[in-house]
C-alpha atoms as a PDB file:
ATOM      1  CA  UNK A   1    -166.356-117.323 205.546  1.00  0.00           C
ATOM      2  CA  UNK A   2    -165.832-116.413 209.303  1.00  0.00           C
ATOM      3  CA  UNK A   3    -170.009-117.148 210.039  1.00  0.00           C
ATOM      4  CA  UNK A   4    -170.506-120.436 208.247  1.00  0.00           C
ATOM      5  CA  UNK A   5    -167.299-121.294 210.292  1.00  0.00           C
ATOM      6  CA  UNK A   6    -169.531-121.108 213.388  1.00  0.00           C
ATOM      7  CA  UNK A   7    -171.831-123.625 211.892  1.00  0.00           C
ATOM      8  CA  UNK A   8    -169.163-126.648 211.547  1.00  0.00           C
ATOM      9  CA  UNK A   9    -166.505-125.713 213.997  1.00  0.00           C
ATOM     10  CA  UNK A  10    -166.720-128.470 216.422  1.00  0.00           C
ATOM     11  CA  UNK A  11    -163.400-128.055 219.369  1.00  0.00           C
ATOM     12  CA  UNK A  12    -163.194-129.811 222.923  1.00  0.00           C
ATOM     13  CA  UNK A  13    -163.794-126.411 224.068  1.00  0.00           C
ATOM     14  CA  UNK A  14    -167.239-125.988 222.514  1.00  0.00           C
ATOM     15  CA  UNK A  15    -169.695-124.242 225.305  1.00  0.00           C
ATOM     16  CA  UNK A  16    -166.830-125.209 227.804  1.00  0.00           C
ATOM     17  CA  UNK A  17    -167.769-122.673 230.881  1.00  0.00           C
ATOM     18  CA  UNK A  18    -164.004-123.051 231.951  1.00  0.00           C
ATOM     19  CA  UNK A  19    -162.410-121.218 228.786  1.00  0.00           C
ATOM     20  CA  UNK A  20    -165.691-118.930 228.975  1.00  0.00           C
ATOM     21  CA  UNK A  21    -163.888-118.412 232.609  1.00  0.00           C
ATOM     22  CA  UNK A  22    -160.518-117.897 231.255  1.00  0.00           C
ATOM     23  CA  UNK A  23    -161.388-115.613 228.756  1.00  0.00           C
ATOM     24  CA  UNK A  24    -163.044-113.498 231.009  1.00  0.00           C
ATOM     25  CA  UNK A  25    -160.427-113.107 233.273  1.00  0.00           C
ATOM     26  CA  UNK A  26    -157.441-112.852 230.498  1.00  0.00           C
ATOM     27  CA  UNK A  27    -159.626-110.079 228.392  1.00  0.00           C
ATOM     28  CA  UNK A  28    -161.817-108.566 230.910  1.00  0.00           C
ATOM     29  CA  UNK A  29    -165.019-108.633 228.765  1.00  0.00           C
ATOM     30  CA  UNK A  30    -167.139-111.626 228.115  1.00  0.00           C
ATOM     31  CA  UNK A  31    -166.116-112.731 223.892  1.00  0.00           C
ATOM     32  CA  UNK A  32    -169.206-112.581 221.937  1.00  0.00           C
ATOM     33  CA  UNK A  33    -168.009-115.101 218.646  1.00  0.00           C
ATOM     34  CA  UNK A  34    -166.965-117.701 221.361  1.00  0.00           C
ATOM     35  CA  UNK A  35    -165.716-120.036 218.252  1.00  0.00           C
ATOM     36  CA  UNK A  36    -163.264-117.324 217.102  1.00  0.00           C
ATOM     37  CA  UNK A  37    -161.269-118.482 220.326  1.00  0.00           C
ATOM     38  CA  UNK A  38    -161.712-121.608 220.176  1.00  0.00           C
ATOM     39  CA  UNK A  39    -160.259-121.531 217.100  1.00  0.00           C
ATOM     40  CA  UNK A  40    -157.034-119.614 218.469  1.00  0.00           C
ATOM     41  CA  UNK A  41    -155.943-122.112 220.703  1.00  0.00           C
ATOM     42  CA  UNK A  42    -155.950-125.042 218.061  1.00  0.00           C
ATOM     43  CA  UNK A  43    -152.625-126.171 216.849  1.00  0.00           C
ATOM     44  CA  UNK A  44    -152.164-126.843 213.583  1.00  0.00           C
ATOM     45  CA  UNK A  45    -150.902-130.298 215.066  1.00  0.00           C
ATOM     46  CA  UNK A  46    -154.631-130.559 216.286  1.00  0.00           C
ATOM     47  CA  UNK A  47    -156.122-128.987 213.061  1.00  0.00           C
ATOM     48  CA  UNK A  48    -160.006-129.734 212.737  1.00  0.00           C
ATOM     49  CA  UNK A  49    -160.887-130.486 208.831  1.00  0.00           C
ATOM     50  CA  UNK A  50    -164.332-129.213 207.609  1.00  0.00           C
ATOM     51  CA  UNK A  51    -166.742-131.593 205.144  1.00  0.00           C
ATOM     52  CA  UNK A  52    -165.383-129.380 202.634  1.00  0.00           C
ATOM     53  CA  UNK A  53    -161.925-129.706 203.198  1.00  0.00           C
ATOM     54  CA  UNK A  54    -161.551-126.771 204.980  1.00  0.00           C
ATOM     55  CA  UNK A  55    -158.390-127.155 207.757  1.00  0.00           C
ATOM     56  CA  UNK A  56    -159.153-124.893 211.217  1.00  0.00           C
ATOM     57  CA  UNK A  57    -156.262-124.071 212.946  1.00  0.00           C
ATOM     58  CA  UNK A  58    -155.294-121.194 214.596  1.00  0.00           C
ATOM     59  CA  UNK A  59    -152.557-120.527 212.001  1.00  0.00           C
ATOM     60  CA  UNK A  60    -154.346-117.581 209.826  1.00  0.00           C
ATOM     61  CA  UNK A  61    -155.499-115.905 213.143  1.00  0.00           C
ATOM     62  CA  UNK A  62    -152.175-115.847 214.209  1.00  0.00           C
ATOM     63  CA  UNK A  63    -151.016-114.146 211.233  1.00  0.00           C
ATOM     64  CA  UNK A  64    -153.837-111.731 211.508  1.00  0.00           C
ATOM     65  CA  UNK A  65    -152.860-110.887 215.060  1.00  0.00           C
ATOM     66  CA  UNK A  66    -149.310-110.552 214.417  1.00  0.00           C
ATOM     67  CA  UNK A  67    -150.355-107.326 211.957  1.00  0.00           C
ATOM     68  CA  UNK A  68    -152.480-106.100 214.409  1.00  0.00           C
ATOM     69  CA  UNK A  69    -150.432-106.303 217.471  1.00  0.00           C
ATOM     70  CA  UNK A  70    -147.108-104.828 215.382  1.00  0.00           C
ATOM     71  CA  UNK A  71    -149.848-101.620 214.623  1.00  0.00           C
ATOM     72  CA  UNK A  72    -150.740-101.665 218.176  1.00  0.00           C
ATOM     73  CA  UNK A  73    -147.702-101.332 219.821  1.00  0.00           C
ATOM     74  CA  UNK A  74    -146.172 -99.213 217.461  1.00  0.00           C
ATOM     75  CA  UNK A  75    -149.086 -96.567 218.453  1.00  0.00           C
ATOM     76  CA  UNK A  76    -148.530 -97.236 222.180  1.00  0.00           C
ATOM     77  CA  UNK A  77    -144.709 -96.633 221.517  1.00  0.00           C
ATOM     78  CA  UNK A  78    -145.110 -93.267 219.412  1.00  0.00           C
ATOM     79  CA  UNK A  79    -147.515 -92.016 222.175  1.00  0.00           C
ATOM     80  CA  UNK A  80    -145.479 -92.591 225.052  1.00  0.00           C
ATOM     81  CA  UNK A  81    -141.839 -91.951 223.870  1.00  0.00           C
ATOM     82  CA  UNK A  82    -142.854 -88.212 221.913  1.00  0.00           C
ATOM     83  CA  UNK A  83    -138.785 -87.465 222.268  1.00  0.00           C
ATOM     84  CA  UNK A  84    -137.350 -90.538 220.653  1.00  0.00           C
ATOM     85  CA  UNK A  85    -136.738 -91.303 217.198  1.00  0.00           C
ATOM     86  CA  UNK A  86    -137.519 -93.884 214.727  1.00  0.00           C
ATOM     87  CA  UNK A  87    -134.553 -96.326 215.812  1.00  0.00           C
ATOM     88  CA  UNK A  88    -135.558 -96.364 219.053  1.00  0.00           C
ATOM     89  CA  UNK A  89    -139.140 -97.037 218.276  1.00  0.00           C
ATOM     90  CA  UNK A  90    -138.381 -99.667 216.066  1.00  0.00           C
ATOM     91  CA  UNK A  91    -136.075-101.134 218.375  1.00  0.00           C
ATOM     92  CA  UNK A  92    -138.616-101.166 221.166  1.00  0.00           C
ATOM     93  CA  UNK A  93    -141.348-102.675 218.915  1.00  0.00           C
ATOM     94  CA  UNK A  94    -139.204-105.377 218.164  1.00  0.00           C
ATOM     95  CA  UNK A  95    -137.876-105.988 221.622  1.00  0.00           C
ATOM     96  CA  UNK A  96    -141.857-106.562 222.507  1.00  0.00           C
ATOM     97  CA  UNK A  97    -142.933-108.349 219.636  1.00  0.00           C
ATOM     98  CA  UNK A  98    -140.162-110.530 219.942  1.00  0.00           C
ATOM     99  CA  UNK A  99    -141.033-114.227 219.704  1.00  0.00           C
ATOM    100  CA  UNK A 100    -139.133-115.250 222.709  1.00  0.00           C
ATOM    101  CA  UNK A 101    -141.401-112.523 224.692  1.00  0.00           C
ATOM    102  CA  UNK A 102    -144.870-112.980 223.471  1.00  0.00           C
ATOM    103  CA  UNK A 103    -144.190-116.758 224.544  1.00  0.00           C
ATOM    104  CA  UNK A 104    -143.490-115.300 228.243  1.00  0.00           C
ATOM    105  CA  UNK A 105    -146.478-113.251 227.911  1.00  0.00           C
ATOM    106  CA  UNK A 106    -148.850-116.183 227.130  1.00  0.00           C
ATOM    107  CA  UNK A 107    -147.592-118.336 229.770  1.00  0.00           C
ATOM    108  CA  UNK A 108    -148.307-115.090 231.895  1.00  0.00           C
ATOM    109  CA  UNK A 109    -151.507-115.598 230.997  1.00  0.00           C
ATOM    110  CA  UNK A 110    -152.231-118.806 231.577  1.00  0.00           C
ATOM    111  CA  UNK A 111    -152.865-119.652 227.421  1.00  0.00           C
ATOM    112  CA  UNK A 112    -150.085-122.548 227.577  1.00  0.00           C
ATOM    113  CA  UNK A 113    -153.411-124.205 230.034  1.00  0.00           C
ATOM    114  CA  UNK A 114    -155.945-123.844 227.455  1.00  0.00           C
ATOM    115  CA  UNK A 115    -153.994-124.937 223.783  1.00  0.00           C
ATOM    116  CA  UNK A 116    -155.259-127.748 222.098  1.00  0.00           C
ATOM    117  CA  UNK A 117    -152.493-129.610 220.138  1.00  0.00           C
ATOM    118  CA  UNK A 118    -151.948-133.737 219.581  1.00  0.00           C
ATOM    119  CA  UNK A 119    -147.768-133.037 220.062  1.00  0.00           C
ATOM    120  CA  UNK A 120    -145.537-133.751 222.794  1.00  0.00           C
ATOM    121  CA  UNK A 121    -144.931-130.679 224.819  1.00  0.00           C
ATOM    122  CA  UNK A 122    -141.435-131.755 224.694  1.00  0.00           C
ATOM    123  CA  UNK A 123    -140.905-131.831 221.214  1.00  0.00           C
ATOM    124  CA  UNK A 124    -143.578-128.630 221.307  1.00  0.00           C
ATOM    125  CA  UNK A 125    -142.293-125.366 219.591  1.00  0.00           C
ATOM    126  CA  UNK A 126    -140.570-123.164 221.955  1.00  0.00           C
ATOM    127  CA  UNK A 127    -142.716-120.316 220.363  1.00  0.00           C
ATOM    128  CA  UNK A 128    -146.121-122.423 220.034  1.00  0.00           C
ATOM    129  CA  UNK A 129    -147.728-120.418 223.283  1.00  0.00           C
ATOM    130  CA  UNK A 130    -146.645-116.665 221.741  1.00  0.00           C
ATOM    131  CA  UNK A 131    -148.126-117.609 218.720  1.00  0.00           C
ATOM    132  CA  UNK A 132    -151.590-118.361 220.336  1.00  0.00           C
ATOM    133  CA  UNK A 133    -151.020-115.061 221.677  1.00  0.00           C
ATOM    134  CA  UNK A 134    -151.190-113.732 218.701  1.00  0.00           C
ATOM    135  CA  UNK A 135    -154.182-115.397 217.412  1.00  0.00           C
ATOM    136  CA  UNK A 136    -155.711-114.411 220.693  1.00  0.00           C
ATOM    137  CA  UNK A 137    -155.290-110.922 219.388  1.00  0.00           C
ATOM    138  CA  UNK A 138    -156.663-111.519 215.680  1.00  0.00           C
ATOM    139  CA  UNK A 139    -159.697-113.279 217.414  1.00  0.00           C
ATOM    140  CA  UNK A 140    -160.009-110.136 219.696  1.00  0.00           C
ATOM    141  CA  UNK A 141    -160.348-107.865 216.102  1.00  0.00           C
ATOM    142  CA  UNK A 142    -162.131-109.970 214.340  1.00  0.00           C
ATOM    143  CA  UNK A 143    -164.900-109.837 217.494  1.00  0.00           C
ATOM    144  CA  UNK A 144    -164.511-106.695 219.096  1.00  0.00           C
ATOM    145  CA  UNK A 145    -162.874-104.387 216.280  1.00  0.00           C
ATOM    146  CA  UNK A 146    -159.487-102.026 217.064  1.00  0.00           C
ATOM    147  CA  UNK A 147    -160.702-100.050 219.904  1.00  0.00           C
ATOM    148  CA  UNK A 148    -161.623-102.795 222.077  1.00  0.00           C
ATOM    149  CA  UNK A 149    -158.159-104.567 221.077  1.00  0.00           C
ATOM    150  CA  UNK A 150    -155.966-102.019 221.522  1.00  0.00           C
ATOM    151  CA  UNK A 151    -157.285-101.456 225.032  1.00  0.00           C
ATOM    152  CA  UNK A 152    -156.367-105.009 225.729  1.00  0.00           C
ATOM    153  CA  UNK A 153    -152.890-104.584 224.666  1.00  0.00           C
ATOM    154  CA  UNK A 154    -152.143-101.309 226.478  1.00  0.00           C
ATOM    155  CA  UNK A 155    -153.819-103.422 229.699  1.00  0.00           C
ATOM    156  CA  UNK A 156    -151.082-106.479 228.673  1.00  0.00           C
ATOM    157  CA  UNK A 157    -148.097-103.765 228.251  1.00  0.00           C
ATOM    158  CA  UNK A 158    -148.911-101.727 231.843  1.00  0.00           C
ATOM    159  CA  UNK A 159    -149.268-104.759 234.141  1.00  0.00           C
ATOM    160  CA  UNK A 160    -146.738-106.944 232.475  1.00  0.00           C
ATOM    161  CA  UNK A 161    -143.794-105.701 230.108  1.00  0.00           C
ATOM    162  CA  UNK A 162    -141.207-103.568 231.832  1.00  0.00           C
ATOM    163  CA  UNK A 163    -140.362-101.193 229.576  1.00  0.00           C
ATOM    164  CA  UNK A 164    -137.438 -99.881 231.603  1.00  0.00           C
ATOM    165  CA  UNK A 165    -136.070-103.078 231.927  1.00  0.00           C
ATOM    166  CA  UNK A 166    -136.345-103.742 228.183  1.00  0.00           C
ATOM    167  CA  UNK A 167    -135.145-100.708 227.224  1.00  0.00           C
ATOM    168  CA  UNK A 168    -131.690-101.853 229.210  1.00  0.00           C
ATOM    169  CA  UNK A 169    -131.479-105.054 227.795  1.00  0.00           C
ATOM    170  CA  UNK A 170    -128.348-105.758 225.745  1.00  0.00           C
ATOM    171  CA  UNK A 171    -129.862-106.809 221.927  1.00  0.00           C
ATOM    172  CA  UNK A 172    -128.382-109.721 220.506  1.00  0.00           C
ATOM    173  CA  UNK A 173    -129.087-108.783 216.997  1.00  0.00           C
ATOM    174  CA  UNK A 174    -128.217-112.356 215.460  1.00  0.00           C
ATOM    175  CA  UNK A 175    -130.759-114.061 217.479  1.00  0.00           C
ATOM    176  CA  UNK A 176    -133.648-111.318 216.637  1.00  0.00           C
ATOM    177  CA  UNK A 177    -132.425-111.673 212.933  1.00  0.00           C
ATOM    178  CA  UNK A 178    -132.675-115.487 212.988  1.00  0.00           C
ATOM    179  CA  UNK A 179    -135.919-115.391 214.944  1.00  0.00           C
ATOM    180  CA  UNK A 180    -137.386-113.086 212.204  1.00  0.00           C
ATOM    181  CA  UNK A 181    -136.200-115.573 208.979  1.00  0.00           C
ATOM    182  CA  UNK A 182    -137.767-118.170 210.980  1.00  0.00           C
ATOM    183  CA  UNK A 183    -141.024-116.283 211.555  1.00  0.00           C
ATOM    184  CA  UNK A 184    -141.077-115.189 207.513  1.00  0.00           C
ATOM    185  CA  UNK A 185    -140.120-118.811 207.069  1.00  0.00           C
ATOM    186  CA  UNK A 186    -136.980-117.369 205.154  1.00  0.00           C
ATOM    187  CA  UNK A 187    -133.423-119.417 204.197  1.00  0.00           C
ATOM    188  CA  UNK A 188    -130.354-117.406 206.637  1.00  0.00           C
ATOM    189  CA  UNK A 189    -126.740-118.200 206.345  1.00  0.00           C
ATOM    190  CA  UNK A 190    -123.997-116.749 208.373  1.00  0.00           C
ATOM    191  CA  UNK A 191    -120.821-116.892 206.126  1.00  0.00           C
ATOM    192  CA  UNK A 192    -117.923-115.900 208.075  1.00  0.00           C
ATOM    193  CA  UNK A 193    -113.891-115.589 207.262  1.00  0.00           C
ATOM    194  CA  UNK A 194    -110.959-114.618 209.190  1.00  0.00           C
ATOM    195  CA  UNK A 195    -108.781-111.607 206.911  1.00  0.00           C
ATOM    196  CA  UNK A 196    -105.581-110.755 207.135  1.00  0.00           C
ATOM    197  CA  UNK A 197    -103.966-110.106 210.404  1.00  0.00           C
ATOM    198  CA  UNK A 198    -104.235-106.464 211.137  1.00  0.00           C
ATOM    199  CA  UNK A 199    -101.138-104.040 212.230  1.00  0.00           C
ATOM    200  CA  UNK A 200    -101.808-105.110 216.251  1.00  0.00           C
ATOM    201  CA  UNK A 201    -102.005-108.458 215.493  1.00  0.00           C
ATOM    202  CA  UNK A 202    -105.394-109.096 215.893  1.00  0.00           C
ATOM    203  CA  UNK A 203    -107.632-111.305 214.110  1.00  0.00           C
ATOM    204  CA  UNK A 204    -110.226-109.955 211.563  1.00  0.00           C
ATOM    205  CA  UNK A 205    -113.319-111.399 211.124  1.00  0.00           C
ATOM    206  CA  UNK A 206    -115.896-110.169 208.001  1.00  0.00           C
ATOM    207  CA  UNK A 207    -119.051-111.871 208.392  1.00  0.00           C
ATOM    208  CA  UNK A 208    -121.394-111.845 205.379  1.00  0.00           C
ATOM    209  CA  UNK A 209    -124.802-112.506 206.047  1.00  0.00           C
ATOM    210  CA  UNK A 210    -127.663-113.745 203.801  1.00  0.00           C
ATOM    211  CA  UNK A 211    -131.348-114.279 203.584  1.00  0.00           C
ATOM    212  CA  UNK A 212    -132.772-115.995 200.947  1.00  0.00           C
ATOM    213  CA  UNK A 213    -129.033-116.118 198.972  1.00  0.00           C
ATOM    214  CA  UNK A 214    -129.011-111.850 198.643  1.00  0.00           C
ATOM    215  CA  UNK A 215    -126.442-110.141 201.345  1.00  0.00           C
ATOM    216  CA  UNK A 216    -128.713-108.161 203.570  1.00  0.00           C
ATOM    217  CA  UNK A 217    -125.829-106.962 205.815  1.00  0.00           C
ATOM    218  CA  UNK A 218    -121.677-107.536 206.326  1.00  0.00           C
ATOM    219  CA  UNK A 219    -119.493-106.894 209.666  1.00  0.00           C
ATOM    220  CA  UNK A 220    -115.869-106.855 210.750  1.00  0.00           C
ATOM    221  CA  UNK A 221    -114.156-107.473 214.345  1.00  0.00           C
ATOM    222  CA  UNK A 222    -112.029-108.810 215.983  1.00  0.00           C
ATOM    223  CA  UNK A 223    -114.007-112.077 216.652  1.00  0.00           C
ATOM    224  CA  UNK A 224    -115.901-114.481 214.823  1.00  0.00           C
ATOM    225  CA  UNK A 225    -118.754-113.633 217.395  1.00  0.00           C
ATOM    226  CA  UNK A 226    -118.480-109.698 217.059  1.00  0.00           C
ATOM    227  CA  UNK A 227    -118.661-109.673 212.735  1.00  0.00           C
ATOM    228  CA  UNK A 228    -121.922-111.637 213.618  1.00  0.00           C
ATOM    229  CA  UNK A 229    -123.315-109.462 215.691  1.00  0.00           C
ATOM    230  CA  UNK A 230    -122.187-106.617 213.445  1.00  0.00           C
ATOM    231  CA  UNK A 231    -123.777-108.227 210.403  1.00  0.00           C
ATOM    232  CA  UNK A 232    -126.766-109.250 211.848  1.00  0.00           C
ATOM    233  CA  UNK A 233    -127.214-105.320 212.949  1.00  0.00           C
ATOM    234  CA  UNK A 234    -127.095-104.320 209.515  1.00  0.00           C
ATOM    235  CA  UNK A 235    -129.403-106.876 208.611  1.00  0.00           C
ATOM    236  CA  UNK A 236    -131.878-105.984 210.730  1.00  0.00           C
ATOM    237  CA  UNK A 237    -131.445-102.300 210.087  1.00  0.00           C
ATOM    238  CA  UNK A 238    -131.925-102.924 206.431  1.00  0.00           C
ATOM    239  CA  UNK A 239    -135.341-105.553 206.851  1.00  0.00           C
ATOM    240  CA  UNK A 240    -136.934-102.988 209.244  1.00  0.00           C
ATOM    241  CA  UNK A 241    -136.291-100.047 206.321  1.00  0.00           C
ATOM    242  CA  UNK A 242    -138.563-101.951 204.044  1.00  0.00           C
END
């Protein structure tokens, strides 16, 4: 499938020396299946359809990537951090996989410069430059295999994510929850009560919270705001098991 791509794939960027530039300078090697990333810079808003019906976006590259970069940095963490345990690693992962993240990474990079999409940037998903990020990556496996990809994303990690800084960042556990039903494309609903007022007099809040109609976690506190949080926790806690 990927080589009689080659033969129909027709993008604005086709033997453009300026992404040939970009690339070289974003990856540090010159890309050998130039129409792989081509390919993961088209929007699905800009999707290209083959005489066969075939639609080329960057979509299924994206996916792709997202596998490989989740493997990826989940190496990198288990290297460097031999004295933590599993929570912390999987916090960390998520705190750099993060949507919000990999779109501050791209524009890093310069790949918000080189997309190709037919959508007002103003109406544009917030997340649309992260995801080419991650297409970026499936296009680097697809060409170069692991090893060479890998190497990338250590390069990415060392001159640009902070990992001390991250690692002091306060996690707001509702927003990572929502961002990840969003990302599986999955139904969440916050349902949240006050009980019965407690011996100080303080409000109770129980927060239920579901995705796709089953209760993946439940929280109490004293606000509407902390039960959330608290649910959203378990949530996560309970996604990340599976």
């Amino acid at each position: 499938m990927l080589y009689s791509l080659r033969s129909y794939l027709v993008s604005p960027f086709y033997r453009n020396k300026k992404l040939a530039s970009s690339l070289v300078r974003i990856l540090g090697f010159m890309p050998t299946h130039m129409k792989l990333y081509e390919m993961a810079f088209i929007h699905k808003s800009a999707s290209l359809i083959l005489p066969d019906g075939t639609t080329i976006n960057n979509e299924r590259l994206e996916y792709l990537g997202d596998a490989i970069l989740d493997a990826i940095v989940a190496d990198y963490l288990f290297r460097n951090y031999p004295g933590e345990d599993e929570g912390f690693l999987t916090k960390m992962r998520s705190k750099m996989v993060k949507r919000k993240h990999l779109n501050l990474l791209a524009m890093r990079l310069g790949i918000d410069k080189m997309m190709v999409a037919q959508t007002n940037p103003v109406n544009v998903s917030k997340h649309l430059y992260g995801n080419a990020f991650e297409a970026l990556v499936g296009a680097i496996y697809l060409d170069k295999g692991y090893s060479k990809t890998s190497k990338f994303i250590e390069q990415i990690i060392k001159r640009y994510v902070n990992l001390e800084r991250l690692l002091r960042t306060d996690t707001d556990y509702k927003s990572q929850l929502i961002e990840w039903a969003q990302k599986y494309k999955q139904e969440i609903i916050f349902e949240s009560r006050e009980e019965i007022k407690t011996n100080s007099h303080l409000p109770l809040f129980i927060t239920l919270v579901k995705i796709a109609g089953e209760i993946v976690g439940r929280g109490l506190g004293n606000s509407k705001k902390d039960s959330e949080q608290k649910a959203a926790k378990m949530g996560l806690e309970n996604l990340l098991k599976v």
